[in-house]
N, C-alpha and C. Protein backbone atom coordinates (compact mmCIF):
# COMPACT_ATOMS: atom_id res chain seq x y z
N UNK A 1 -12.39 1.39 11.82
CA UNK A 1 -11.42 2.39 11.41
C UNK A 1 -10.00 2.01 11.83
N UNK A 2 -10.05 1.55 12.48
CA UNK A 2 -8.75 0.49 13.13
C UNK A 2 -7.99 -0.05 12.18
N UNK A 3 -8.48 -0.49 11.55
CA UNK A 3 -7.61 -1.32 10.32
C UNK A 3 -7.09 -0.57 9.54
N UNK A 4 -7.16 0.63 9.13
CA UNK A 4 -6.87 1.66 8.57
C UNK A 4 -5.62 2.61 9.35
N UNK A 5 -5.70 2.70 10.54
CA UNK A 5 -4.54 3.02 11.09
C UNK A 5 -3.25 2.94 11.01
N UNK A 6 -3.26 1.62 10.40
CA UNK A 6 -1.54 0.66 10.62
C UNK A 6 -1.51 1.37 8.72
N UNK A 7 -1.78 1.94 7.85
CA UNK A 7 -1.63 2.39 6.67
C UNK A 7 -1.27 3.60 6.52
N UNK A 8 -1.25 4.33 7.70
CA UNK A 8 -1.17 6.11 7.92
C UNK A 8 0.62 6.31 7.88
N UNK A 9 1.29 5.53 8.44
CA UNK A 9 2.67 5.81 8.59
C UNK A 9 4.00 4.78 7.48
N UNK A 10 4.61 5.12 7.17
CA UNK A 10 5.62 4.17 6.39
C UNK A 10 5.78 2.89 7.57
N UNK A 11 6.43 2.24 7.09
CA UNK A 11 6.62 0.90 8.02
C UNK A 11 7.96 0.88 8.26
N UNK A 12 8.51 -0.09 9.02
CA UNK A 12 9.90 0.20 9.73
C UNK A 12 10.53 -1.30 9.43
N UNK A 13 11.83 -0.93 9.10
CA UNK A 13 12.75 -1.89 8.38
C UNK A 13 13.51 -2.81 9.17
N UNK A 14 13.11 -2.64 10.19
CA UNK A 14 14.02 -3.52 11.68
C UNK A 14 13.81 -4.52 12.06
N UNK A 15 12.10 -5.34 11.81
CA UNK A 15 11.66 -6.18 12.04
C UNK A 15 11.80 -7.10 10.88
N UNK A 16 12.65 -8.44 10.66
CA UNK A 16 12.47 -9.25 9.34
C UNK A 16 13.28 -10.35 9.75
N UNK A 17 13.04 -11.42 9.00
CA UNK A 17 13.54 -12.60 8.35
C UNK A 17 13.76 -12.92 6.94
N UNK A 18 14.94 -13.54 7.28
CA UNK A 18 15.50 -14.29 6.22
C UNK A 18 15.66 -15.60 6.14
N UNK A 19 14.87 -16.46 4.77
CA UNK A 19 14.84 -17.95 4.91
C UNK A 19 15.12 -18.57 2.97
N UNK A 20 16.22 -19.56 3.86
CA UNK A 20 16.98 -19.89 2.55
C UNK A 20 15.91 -21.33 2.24
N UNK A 21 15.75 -21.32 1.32
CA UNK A 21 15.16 -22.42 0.59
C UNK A 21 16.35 -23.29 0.04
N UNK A 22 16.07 -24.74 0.58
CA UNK A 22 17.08 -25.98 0.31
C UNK A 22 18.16 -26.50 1.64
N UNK A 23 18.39 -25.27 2.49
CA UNK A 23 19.50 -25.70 3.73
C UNK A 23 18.07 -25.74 4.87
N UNK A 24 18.71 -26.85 5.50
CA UNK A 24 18.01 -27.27 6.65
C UNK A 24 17.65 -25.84 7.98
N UNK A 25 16.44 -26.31 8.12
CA UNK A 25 15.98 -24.96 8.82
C UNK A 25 16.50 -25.25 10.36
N UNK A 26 17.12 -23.95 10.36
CA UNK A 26 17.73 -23.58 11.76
C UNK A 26 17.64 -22.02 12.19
N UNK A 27 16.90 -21.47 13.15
CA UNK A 27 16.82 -20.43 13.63
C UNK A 27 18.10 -19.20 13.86
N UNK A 28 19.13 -20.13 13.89
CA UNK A 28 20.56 -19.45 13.92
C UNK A 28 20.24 -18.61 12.16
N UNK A 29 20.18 -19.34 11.74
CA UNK A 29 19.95 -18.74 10.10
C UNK A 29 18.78 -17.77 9.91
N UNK A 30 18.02 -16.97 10.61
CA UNK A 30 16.91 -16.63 10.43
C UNK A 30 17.20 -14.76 10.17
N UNK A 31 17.86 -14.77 11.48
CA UNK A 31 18.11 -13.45 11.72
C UNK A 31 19.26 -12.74 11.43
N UNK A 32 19.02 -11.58 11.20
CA UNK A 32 20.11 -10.81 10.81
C UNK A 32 20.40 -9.62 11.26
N UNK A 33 21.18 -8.55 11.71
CA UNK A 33 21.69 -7.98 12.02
C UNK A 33 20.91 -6.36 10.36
N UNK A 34 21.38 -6.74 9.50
CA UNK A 34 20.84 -6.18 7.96
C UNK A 34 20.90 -6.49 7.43
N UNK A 35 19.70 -6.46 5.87
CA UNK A 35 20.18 -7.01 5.26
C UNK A 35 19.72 -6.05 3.99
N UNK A 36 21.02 -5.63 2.26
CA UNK A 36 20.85 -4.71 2.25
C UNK A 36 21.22 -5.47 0.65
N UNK A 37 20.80 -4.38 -0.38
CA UNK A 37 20.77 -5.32 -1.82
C UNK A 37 19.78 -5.29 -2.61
N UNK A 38 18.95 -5.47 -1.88
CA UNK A 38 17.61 -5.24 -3.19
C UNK A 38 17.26 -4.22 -3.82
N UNK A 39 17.70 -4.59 -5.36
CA UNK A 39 18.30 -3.43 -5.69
C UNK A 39 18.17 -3.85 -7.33
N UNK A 40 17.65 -2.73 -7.92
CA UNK A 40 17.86 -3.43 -9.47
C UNK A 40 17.94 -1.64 -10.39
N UNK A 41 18.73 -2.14 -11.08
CA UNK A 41 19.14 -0.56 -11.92
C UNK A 41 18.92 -1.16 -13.89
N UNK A 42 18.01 0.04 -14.32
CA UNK A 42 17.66 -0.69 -16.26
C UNK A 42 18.95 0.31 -16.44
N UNK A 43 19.94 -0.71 -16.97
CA UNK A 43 20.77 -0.42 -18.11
C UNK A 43 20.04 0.48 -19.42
N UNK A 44 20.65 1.06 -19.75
CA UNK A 44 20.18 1.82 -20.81
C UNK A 44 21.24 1.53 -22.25
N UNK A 45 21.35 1.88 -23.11
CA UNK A 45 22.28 1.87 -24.26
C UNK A 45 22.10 3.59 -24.93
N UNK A 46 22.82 4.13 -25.70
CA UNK A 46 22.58 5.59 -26.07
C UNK A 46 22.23 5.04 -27.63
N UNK A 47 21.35 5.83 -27.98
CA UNK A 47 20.98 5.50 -29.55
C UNK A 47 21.18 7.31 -30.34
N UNK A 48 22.14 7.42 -31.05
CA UNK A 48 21.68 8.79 -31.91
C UNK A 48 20.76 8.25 -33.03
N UNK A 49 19.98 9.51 -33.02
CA UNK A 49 18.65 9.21 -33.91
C UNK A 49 19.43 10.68 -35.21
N UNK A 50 19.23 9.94 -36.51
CA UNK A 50 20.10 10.20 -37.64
C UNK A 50 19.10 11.76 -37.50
N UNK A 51 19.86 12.98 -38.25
CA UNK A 51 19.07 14.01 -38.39
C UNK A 51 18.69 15.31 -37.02
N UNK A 52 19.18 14.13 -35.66
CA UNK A 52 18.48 15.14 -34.06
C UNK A 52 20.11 15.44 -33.45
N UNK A 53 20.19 16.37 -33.30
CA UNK A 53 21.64 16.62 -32.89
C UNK A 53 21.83 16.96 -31.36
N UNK A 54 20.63 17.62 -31.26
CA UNK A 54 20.77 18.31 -30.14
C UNK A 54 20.29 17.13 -28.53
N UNK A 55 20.00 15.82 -29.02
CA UNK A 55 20.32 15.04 -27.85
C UNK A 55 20.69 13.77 -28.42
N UNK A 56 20.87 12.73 -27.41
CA UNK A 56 20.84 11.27 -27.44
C UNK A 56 19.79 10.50 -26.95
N UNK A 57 19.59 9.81 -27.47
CA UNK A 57 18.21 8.73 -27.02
C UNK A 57 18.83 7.88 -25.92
N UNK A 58 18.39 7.45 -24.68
CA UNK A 58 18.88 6.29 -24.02
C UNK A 58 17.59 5.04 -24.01
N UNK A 59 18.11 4.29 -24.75
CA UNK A 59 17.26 3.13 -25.11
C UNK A 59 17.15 1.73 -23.86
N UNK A 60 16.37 1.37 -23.34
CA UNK A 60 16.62 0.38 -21.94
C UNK A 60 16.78 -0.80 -22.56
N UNK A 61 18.09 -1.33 -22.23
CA UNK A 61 18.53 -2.95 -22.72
C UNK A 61 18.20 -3.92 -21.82
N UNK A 62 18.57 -3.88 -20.43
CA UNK A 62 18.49 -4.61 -19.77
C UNK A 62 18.41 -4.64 -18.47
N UNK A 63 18.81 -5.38 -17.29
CA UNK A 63 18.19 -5.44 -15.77
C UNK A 63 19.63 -5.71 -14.94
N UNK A 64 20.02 -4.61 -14.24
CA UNK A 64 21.19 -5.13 -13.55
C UNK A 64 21.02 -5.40 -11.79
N UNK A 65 21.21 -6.65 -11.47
CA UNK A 65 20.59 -6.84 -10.17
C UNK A 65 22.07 -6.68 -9.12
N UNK A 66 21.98 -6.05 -8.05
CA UNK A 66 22.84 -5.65 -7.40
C UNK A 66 23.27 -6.53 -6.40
N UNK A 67 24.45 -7.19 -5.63
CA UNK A 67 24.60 -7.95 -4.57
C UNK A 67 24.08 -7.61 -3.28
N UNK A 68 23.37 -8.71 -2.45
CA UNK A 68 22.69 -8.60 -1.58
C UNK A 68 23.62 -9.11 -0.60
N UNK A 69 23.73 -8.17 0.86
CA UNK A 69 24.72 -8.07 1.73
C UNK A 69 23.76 -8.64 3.17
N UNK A 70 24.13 -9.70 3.63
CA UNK A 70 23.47 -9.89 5.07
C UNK A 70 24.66 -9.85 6.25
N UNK A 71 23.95 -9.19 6.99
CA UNK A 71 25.20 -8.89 8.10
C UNK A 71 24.64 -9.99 9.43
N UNK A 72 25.53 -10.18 10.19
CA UNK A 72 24.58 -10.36 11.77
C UNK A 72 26.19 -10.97 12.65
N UNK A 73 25.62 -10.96 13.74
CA UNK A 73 26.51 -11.19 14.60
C UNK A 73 26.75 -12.93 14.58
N UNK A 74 28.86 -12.96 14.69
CA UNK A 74 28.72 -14.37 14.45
C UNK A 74 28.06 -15.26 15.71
N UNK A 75 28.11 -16.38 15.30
CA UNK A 75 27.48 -17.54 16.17
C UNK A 75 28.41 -18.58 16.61
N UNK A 76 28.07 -19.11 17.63
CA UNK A 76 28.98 -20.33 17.98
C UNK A 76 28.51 -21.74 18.03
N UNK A 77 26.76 -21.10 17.51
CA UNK A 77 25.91 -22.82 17.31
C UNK A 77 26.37 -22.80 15.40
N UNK A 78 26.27 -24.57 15.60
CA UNK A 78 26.25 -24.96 14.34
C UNK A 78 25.44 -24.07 13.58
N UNK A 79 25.42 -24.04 11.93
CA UNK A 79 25.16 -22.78 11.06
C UNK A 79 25.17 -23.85 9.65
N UNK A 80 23.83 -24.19 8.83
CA UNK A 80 23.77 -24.61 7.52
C UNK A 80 24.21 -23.87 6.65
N UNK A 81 23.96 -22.48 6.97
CA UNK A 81 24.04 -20.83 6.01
C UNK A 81 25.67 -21.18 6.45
N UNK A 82 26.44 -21.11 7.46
CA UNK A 82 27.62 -21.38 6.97
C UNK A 82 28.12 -22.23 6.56
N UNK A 83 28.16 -23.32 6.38
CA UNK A 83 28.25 -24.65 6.39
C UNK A 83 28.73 -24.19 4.50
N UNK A 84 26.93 -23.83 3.88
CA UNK A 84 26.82 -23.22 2.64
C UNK A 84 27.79 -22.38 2.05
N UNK A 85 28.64 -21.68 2.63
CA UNK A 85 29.15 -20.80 2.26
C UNK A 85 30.57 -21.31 2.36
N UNK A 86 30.72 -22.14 3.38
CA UNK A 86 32.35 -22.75 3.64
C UNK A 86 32.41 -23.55 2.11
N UNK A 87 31.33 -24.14 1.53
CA UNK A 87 31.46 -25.28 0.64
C UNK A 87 31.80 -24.14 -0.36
N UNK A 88 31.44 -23.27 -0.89
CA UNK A 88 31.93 -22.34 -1.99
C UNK A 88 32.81 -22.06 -1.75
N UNK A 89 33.87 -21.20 -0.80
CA UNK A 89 35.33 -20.91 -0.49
C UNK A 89 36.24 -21.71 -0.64
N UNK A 90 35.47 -22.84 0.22
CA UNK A 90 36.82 -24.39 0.11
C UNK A 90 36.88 -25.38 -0.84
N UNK A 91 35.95 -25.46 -1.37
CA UNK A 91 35.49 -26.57 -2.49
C UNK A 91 35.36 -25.98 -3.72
N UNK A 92 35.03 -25.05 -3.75
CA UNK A 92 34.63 -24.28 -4.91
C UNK A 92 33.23 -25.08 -5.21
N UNK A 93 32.25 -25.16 -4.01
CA UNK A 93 31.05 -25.91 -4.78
C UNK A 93 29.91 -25.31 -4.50
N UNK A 94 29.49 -24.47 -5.65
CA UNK A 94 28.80 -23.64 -5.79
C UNK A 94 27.28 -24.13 -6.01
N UNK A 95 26.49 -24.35 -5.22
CA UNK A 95 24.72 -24.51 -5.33
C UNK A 95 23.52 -23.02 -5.00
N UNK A 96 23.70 -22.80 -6.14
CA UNK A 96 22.69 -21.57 -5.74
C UNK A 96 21.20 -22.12 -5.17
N UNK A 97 20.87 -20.86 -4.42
CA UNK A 97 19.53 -21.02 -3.14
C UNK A 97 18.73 -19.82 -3.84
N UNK A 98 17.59 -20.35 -3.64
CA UNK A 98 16.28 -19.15 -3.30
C UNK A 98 16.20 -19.05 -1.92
N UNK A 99 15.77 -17.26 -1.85
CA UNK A 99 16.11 -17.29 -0.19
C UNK A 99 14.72 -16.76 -0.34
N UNK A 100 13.89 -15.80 0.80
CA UNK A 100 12.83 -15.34 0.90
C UNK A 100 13.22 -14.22 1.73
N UNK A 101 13.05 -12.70 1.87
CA UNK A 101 13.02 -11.67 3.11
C UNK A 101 11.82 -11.19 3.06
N UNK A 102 11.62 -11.40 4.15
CA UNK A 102 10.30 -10.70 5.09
C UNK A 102 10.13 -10.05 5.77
N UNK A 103 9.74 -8.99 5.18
CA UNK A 103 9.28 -7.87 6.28
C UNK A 103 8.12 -7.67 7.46
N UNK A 104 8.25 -7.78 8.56
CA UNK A 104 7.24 -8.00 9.46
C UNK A 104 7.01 -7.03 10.41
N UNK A 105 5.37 -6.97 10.77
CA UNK A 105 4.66 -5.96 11.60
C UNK A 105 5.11 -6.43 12.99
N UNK A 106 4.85 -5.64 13.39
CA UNK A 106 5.13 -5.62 14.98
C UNK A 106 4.33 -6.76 15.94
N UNK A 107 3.33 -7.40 14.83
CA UNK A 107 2.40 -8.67 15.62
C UNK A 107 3.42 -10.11 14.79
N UNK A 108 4.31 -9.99 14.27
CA UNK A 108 5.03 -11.12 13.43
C UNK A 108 4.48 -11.58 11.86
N UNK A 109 3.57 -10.32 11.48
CA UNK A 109 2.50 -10.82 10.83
C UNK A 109 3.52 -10.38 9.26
N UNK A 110 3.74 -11.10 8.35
CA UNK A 110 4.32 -10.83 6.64
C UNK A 110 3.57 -9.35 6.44
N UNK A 111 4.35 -8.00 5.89
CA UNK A 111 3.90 -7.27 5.32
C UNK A 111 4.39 -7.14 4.32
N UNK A 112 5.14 -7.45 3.67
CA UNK A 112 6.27 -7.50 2.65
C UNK A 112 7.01 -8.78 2.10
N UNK A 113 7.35 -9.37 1.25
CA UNK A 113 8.09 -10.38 1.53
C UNK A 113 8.88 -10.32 -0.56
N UNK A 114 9.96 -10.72 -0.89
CA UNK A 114 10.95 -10.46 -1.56
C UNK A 114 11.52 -12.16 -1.59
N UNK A 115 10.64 -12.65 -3.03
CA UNK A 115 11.66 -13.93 -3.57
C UNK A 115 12.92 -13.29 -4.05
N UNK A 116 14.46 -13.95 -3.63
CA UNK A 116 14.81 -13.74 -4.25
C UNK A 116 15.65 -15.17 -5.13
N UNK A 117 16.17 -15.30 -6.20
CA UNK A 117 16.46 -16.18 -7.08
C UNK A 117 17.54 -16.41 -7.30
N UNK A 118 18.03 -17.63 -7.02
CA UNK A 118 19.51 -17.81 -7.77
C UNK A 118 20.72 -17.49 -6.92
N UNK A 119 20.80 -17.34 -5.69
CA UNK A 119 21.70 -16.76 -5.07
C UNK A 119 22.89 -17.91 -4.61
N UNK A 120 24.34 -17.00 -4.75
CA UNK A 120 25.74 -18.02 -4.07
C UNK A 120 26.31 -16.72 -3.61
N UNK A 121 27.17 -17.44 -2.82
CA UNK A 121 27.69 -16.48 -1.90
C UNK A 121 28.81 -16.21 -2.82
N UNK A 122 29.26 -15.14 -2.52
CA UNK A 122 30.54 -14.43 -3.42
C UNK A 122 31.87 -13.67 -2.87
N UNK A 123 31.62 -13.48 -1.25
CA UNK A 123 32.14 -12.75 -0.18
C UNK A 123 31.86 -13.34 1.07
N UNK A 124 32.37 -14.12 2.13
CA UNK A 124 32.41 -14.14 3.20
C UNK A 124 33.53 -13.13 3.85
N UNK A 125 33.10 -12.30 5.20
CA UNK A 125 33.94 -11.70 5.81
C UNK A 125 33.93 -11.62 7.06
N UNK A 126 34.30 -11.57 8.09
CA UNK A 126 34.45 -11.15 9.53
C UNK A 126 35.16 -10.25 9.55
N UNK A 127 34.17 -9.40 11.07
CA UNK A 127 34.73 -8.10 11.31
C UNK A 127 36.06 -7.92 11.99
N UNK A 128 36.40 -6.86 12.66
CA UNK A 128 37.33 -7.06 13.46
C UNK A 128 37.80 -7.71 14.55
N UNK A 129 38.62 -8.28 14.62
CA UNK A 129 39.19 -8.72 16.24
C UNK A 129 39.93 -7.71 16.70
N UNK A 130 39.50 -7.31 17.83
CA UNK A 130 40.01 -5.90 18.56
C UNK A 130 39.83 -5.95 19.78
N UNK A 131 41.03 -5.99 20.98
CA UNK A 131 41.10 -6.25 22.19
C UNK A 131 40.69 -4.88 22.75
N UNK A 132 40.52 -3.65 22.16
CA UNK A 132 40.58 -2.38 23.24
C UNK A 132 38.90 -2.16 23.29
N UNK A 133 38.34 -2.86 22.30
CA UNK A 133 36.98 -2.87 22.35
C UNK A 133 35.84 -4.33 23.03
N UNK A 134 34.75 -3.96 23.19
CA UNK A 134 33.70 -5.19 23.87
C UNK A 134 33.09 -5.25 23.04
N UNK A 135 33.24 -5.35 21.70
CA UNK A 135 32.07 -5.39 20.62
C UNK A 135 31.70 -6.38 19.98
N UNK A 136 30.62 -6.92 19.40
CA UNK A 136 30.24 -8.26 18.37
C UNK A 136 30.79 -8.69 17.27
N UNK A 137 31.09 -9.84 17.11
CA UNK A 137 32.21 -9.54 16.04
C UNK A 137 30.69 -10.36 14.81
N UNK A 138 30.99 -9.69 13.80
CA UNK A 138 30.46 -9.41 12.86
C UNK A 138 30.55 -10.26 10.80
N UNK A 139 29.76 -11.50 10.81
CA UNK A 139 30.34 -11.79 10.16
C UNK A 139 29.51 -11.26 8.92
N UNK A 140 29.92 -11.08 7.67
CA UNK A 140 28.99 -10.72 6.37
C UNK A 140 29.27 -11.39 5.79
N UNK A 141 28.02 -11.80 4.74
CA UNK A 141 27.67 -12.52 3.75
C UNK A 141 27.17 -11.61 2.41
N UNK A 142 28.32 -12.00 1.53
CA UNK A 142 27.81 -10.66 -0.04
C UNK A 142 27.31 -12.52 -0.79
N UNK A 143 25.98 -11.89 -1.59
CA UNK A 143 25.43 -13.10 -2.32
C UNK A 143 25.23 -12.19 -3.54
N UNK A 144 25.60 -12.95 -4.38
CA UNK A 144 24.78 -13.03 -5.76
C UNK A 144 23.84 -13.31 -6.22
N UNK A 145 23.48 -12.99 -6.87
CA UNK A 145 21.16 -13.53 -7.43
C UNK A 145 20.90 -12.96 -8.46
N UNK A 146 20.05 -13.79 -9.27
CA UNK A 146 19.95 -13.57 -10.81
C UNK A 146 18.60 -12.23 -10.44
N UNK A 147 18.10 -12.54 -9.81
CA UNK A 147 17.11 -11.48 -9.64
C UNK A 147 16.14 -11.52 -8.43
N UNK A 148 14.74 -10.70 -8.15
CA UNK A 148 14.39 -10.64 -6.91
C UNK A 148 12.67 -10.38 -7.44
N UNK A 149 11.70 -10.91 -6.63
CA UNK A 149 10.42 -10.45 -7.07
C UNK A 149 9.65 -10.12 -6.10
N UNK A 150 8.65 -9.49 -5.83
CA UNK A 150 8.30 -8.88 -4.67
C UNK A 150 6.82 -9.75 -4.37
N UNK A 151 6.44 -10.27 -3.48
CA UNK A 151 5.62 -11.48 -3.49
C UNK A 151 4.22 -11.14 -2.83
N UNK A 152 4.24 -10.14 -1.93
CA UNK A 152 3.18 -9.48 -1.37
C UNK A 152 3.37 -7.88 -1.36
């Protein structure tokens, strides 16, 4: 009956990784602070149907996938994920990545996990520099992606 237990409650969004497919694996790149985006909305189109007055039809055209935002505190070890992202700002050289997020149980074990496809960065930002405060300074990453599929 045990095994059945861990199914009684929603699961908790705090525990995860993030892993880019193509940049060299480095643990600095793993973790994140949040990460927030997955997200997809059906476009609709309005159709009047000749003869019906009293509504509009909304007909579904298509798939609009939303930008995916990873936050985390910056780093002072070398960084491929930045490295990646400097080359789009400065170069303009854009290589889109498949990344993977994973949602994980409290034993490290995949409960969830989210291909997502096609992604370049589109936004680098850092947070504030602020002397009256002791706080983390904060860098974000807004990515773009053709889309996202849910894998488990």
């Amino acid at each position: 009956m045990a095994l059945f237990d861990s199914f009684k409650y929603p699961v908790s969004g705090f525990h995860f990784v993030v892993y880019f497919n193509g940049l060299l694996p480095n643990p600095v790149d793993l973790s994140f602070q949040s990460v927030s985006g997955l997200s997809v909305t059906v476009e609709t189109e309005p159709f009047a149907e000749g003869g019906e007055n009293r509504f509009v039809h909304e007909i579904p055209k298509g798939l609009k996938f939303s930008t995916l935002t990873l936050k985390r505190g910056l780093k002072s070890a070398p960084s491929s994920l930045t490295k990646w992202c400097e080359d789009a700002y400065e170069s303009f050289a854009f290589k889109p990545l498949n990344l993977i997020v994973m949602l994980l149980s409290e034993n490290h074990i995949p409960i969830k996990t989210w291909n997502v496809v096609g992604a370049y960065p589109i936004k680098y930002e850092l947070g504030e520099f602020n002397a009256e405060t002791n706080s983390i300074l904060i860098e974000t990453l807004e990515l773009k992606y053709n889309y996202f599929k849910a894998l488990i």
